[in-house]
PDB file of N, CA and C in Angstrom:
ATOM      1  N   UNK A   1     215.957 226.118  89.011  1.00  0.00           N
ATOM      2  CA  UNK A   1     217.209 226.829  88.950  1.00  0.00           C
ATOM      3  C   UNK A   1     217.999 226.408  87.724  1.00  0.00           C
ATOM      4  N   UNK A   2     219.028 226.838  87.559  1.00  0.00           N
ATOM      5  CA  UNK A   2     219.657 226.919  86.187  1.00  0.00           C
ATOM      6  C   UNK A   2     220.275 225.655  86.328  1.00  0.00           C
ATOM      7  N   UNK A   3     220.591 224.751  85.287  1.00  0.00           N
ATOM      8  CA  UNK A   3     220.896 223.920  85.071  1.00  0.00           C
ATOM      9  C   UNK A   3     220.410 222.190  86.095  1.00  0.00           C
ATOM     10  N   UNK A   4     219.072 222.625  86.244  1.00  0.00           N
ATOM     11  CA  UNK A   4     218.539 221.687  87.071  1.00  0.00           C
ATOM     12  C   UNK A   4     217.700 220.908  86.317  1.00  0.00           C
ATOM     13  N   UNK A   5     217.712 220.959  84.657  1.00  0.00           N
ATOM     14  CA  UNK A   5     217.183 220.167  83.490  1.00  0.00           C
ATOM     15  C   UNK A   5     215.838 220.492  83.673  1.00  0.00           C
ATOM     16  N   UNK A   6     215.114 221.302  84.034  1.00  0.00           N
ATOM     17  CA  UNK A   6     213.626 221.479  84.482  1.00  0.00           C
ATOM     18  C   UNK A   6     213.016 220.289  85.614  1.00  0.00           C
ATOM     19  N   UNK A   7     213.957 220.030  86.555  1.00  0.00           N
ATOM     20  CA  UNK A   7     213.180 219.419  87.970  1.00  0.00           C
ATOM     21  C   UNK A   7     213.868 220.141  89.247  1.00  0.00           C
ATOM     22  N   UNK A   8     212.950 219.915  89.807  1.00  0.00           N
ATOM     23  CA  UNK A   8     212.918 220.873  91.032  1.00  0.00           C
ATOM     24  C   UNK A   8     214.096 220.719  91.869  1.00  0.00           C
ATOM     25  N   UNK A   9     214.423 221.889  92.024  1.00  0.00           N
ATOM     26  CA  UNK A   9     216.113 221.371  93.086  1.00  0.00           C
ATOM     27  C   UNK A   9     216.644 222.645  94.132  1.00  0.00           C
ATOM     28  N   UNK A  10     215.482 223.645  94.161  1.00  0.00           N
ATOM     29  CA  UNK A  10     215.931 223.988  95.019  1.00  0.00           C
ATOM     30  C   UNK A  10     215.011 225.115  94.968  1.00  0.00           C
ATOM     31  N   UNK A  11     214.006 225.780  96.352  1.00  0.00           N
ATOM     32  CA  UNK A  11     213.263 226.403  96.846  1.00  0.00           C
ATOM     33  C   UNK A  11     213.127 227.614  97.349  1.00  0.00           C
ATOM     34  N   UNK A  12     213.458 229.428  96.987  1.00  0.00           N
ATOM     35  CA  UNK A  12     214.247 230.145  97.669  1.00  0.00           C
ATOM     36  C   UNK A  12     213.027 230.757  98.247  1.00  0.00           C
ATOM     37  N   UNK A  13     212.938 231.823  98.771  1.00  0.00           N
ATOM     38  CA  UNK A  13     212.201 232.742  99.586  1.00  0.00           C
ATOM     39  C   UNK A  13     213.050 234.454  99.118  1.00  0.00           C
ATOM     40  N   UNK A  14     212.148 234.889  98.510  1.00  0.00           N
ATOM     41  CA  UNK A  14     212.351 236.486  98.750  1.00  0.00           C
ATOM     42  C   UNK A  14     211.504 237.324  99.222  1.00  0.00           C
ATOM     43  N   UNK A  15     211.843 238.665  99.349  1.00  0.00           N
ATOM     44  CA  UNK A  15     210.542 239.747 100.202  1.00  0.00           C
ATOM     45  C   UNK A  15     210.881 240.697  99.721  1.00  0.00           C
ATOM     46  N   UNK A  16     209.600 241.595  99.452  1.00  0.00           N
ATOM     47  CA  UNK A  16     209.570 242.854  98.778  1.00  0.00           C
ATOM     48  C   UNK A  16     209.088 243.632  99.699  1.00  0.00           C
ATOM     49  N   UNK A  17     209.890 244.467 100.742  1.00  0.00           N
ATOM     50  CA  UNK A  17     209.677 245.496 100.975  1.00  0.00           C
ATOM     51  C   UNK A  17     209.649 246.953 100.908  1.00  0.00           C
ATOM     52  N   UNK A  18     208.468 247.686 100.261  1.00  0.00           N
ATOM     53  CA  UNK A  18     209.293 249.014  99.523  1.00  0.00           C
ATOM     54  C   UNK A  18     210.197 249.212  98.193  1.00  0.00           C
ATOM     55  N   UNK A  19     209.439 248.246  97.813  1.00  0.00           N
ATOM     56  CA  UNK A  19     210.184 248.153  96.288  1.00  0.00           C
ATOM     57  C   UNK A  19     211.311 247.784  96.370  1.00  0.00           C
ATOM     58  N   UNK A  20     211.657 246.972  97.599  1.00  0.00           N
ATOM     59  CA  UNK A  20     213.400 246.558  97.247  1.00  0.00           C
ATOM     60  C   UNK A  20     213.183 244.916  97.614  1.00  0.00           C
ATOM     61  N   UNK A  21     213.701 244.447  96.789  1.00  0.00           N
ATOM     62  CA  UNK A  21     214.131 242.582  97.563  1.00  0.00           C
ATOM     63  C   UNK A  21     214.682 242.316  98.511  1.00  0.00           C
ATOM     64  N   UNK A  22     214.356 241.354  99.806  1.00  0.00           N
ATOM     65  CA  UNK A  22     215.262 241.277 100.956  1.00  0.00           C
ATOM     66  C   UNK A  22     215.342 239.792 100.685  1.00  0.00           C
ATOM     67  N   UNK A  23     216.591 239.122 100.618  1.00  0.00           N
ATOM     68  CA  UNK A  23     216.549 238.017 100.900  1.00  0.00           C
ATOM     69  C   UNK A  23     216.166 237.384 101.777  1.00  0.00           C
ATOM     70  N   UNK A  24     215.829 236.016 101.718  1.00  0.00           N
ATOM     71  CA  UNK A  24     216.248 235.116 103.275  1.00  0.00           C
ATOM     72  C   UNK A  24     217.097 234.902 104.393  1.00  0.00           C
ATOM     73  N   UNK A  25     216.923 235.386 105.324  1.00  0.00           N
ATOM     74  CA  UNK A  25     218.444 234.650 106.246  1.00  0.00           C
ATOM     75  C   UNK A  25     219.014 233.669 105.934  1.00  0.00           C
ATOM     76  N   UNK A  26     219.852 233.423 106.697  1.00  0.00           N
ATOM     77  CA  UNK A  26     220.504 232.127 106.861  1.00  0.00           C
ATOM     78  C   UNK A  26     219.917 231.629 108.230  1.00  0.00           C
ATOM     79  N   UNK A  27     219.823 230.277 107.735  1.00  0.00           N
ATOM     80  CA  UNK A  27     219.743 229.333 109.291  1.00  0.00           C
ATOM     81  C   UNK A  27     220.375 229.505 109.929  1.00  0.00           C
ATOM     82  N   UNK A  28     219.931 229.481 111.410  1.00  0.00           N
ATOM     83  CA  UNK A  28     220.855 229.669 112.942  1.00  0.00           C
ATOM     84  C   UNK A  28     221.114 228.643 113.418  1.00  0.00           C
ATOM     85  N   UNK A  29     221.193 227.110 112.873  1.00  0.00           N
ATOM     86  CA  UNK A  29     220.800 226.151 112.988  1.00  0.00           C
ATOM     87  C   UNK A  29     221.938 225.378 113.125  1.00  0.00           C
ATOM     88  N   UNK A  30     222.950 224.831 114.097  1.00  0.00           N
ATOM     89  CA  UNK A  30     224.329 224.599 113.679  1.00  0.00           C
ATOM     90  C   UNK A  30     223.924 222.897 112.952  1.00  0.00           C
ATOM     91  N   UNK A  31     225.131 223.009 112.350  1.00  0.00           N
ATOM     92  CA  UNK A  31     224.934 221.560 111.587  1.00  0.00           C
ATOM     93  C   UNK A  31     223.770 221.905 110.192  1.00  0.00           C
ATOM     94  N   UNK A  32     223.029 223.272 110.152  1.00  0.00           N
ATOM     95  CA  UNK A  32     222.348 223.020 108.915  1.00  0.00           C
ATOM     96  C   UNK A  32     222.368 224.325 108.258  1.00  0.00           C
ATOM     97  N   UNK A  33     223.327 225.082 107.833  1.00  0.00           N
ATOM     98  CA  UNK A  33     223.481 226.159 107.272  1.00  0.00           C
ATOM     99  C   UNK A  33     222.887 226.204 105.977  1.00  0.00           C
ATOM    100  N   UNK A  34     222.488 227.564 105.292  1.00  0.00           N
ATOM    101  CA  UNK A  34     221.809 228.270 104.251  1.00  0.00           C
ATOM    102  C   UNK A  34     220.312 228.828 104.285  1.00  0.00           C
ATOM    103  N   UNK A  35     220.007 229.219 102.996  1.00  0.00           N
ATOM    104  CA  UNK A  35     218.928 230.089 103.437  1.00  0.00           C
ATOM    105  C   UNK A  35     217.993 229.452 102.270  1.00  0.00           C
ATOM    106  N   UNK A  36     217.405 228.686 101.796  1.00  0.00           N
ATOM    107  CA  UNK A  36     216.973 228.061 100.771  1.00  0.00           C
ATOM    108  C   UNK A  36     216.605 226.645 100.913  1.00  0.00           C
ATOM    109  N   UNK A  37     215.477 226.148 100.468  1.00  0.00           N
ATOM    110  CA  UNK A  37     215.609 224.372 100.734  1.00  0.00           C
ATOM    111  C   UNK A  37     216.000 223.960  99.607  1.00  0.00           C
ATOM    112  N   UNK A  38     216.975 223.061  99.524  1.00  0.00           N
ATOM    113  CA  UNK A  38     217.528 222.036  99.160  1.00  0.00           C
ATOM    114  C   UNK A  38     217.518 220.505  99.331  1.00  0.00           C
ATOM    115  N   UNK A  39     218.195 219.796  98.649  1.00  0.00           N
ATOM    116  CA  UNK A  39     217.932 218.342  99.449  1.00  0.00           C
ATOM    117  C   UNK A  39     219.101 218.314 100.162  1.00  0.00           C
ATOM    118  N   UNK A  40     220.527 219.203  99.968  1.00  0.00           N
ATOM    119  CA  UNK A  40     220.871 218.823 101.336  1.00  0.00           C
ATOM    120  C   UNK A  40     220.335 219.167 102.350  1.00  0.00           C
ATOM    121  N   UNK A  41     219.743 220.701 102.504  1.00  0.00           N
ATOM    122  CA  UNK A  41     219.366 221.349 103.350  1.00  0.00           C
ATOM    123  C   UNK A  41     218.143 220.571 104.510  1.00  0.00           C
ATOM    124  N   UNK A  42     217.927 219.885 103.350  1.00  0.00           N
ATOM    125  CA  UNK A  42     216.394 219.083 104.045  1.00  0.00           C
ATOM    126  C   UNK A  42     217.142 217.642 104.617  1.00  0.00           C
ATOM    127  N   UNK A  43     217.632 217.189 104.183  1.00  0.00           N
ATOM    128  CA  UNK A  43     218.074 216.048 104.752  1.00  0.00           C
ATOM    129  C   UNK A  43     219.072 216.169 106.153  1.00  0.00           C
ATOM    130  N   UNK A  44     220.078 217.554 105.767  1.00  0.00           N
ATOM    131  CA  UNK A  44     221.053 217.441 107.597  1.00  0.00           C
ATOM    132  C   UNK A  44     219.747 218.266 108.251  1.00  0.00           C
ATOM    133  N   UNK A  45     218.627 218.883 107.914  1.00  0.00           N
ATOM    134  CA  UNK A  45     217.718 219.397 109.046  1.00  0.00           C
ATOM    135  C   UNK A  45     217.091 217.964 109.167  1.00  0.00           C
ATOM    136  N   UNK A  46     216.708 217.189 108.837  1.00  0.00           N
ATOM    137  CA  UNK A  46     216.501 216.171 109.335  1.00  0.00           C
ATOM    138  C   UNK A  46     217.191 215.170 110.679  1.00  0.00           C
ATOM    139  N   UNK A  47     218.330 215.632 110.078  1.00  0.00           N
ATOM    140  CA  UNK A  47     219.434 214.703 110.730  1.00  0.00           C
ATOM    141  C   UNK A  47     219.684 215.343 111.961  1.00  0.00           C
ATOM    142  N   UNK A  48     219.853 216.774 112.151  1.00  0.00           N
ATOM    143  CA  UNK A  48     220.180 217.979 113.347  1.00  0.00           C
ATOM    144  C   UNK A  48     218.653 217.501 114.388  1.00  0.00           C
ATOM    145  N   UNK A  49     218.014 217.454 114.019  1.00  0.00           N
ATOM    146  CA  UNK A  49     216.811 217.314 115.079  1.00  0.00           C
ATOM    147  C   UNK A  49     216.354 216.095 114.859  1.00  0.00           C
ATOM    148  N   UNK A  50     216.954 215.211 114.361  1.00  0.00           N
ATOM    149  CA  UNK A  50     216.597 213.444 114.761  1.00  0.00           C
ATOM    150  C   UNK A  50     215.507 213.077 114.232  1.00  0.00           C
ATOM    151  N   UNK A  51     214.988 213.914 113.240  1.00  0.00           N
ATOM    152  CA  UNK A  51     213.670 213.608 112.750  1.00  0.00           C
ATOM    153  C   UNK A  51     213.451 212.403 111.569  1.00  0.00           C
ATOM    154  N   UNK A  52     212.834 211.475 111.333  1.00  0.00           N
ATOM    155  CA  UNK A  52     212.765 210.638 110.267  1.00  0.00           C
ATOM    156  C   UNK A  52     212.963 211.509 108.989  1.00  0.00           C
ATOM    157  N   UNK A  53     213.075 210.943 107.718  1.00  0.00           N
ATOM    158  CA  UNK A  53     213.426 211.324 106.378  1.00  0.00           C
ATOM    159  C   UNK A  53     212.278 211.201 105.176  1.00  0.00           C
ATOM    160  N   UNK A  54     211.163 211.158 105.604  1.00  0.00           N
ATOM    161  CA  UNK A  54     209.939 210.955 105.016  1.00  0.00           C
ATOM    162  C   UNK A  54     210.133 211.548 104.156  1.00  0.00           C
ATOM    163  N   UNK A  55     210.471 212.959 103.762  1.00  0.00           N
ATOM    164  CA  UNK A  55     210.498 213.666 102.328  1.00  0.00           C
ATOM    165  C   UNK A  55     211.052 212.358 101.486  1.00  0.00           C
ATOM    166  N   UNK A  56     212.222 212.205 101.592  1.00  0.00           N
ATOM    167  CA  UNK A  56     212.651 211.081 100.806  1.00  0.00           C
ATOM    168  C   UNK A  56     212.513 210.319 100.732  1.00  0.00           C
ATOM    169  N   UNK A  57     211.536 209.486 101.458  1.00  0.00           N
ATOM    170  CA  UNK A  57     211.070 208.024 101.561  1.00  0.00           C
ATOM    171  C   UNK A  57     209.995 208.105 100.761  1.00  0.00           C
ATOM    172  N   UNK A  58     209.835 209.284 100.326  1.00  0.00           N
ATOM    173  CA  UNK A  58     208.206 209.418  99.381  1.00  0.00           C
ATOM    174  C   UNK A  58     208.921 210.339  97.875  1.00  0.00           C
ATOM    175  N   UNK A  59     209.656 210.303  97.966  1.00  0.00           N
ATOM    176  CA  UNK A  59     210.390 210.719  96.618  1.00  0.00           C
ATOM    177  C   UNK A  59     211.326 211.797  96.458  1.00  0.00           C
ATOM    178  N   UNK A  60     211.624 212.787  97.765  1.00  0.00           N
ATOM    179  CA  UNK A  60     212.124 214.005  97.424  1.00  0.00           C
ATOM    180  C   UNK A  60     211.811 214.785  96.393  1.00  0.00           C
ATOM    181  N   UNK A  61     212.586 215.622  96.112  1.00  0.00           N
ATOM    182  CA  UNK A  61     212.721 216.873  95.006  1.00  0.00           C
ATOM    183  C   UNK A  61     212.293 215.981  93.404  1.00  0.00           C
ATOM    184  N   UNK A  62     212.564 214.496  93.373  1.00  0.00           N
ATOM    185  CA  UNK A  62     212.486 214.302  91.930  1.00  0.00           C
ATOM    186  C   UNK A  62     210.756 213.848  92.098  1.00  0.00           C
ATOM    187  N   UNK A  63     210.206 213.264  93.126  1.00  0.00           N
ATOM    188  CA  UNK A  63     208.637 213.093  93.370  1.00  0.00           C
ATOM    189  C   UNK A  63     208.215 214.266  93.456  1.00  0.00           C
ATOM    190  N   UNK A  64     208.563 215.284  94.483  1.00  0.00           N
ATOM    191  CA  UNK A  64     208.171 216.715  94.204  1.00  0.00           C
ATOM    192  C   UNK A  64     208.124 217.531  92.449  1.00  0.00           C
ATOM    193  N   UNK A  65     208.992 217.402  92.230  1.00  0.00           N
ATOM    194  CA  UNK A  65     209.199 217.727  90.308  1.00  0.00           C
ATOM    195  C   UNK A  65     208.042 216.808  89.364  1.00  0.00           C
ATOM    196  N   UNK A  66     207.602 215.591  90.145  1.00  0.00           N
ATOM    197  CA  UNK A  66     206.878 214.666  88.933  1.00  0.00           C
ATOM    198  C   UNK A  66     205.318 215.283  89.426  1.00  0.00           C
ATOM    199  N   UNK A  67     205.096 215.405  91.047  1.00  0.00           N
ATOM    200  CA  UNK A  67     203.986 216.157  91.108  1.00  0.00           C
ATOM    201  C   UNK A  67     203.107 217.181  90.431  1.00  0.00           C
ATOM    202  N   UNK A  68     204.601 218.562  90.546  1.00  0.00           N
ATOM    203  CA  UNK A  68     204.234 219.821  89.986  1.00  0.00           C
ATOM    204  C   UNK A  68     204.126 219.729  88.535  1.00  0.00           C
ATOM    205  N   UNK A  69     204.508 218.847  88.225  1.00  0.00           N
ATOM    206  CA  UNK A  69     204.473 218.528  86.332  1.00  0.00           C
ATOM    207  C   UNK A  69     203.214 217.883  85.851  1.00  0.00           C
ATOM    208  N   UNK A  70     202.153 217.566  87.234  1.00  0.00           N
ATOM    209  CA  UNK A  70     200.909 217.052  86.720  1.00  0.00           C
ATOM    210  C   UNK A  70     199.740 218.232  86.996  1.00  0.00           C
ATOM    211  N   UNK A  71     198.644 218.097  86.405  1.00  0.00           N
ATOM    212  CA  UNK A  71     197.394 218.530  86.676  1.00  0.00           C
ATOM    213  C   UNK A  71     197.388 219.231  88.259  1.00  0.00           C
ATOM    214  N   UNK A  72     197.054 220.087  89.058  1.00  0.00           N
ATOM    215  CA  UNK A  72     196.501 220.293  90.352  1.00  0.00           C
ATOM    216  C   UNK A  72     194.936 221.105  90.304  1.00  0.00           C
ATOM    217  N   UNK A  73     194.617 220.845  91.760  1.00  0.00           N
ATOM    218  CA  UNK A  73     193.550 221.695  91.827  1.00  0.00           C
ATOM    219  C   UNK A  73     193.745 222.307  93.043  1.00  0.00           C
ATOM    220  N   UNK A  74     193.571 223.923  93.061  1.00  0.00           N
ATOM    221  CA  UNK A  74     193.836 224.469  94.580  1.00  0.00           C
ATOM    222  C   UNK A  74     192.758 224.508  95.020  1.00  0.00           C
ATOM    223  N   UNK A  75     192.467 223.723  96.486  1.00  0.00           N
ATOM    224  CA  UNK A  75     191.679 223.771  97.783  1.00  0.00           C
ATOM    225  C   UNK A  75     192.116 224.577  98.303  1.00  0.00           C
ATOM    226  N   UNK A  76     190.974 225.752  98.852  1.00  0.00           N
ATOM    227  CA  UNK A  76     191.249 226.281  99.806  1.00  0.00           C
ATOM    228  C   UNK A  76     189.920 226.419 100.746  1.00  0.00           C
ATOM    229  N   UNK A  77     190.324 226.861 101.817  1.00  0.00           N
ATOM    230  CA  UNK A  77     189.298 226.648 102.826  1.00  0.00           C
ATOM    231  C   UNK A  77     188.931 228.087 103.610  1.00  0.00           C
ATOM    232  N   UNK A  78     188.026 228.691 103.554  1.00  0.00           N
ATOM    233  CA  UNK A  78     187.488 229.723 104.214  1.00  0.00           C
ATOM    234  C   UNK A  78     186.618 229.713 105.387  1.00  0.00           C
ATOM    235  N   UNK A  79     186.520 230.367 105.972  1.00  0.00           N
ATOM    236  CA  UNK A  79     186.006 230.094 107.687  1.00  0.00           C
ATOM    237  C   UNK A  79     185.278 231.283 108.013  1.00  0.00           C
ATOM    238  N   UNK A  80     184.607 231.437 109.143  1.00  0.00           N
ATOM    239  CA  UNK A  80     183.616 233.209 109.347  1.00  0.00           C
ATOM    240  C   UNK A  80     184.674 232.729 110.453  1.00  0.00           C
ATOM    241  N   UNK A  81     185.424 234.335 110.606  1.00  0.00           N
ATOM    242  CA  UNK A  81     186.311 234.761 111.530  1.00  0.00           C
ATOM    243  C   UNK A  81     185.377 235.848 112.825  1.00  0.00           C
ATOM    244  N   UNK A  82     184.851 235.285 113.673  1.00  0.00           N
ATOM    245  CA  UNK A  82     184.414 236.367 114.607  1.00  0.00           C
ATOM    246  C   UNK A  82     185.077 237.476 115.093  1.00  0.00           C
ATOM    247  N   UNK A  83     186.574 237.396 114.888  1.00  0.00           N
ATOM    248  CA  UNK A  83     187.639 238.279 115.447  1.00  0.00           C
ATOM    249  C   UNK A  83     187.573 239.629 114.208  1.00  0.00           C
ATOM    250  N   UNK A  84     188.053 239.188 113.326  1.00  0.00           N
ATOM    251  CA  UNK A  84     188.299 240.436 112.134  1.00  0.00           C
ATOM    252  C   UNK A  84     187.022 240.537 111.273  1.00  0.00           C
ATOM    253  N   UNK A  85     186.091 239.641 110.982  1.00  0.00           N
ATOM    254  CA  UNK A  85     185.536 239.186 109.707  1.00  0.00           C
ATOM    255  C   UNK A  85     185.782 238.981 108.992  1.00  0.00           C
ATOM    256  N   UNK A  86     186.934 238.302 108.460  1.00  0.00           N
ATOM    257  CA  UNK A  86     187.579 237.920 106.988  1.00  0.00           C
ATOM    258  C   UNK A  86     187.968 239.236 106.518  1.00  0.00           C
ATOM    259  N   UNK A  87     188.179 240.279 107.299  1.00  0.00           N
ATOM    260  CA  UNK A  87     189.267 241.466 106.715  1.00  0.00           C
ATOM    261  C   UNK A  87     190.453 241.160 105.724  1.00  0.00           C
ATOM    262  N   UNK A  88     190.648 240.326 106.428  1.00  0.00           N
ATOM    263  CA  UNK A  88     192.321 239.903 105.520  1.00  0.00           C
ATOM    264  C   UNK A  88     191.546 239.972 104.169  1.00  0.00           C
ATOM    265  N   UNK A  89     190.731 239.308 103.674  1.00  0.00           N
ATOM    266  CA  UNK A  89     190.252 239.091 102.330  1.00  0.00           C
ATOM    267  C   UNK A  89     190.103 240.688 101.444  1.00  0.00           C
ATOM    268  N   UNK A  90     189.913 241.340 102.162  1.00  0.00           N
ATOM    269  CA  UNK A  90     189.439 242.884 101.491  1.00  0.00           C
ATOM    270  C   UNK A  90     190.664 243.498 102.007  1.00  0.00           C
ATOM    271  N   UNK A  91     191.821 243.648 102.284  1.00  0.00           N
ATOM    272  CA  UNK A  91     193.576 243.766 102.108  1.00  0.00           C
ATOM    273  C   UNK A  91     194.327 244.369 101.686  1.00  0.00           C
ATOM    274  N   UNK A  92     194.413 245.505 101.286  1.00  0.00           N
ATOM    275  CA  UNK A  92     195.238 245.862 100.246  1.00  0.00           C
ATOM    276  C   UNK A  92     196.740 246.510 100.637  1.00  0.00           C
TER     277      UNK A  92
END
């Protein structure tokens, strides 16, 4: 986002339906309002459901930013679906 010096600070979600953008909701979540992750966002959802803070105990958004700034390789994993046959794959 703009003025975030090029490290990661904040995560949005959009949707294209019909050629138009729909944003994200907002959380229904009392105590953790907006529609986007953030580090506040991530830290009072932490706090609202009592959950430990591991994102940040392992670096947050600035470990997340040093990640995406290195090398990756995407794994992915494919399976024989008896239900569809891997339809999804042929999709359009």
């Amino acid at each position: 986002h703009k003025g975030s010096n090029g490290r990661l600070s904040e995560i949005t979600r959009l949707y294209v339906q019909n050629g138009k953008v729909v944003a994200n909701s907002e959380s229904k979540i009392a105590g953790n309002p907006g529609s986007s992750l953030t580090s506040d966002f991530c830290s009072k959802q932490k706090s609202v459901f009592g959950d430990i803070d591991d994102f940040t105990k392992k670096g947050g958004w600035n470990g997340m930013s040093d990640a995406l700034a290195a090398p990756m390789v995407l794994v992915m994993s494919l399976w024989h679906d008896h239900h569809s046959n891997m339809l999804w794959l042929d999709s359009t």
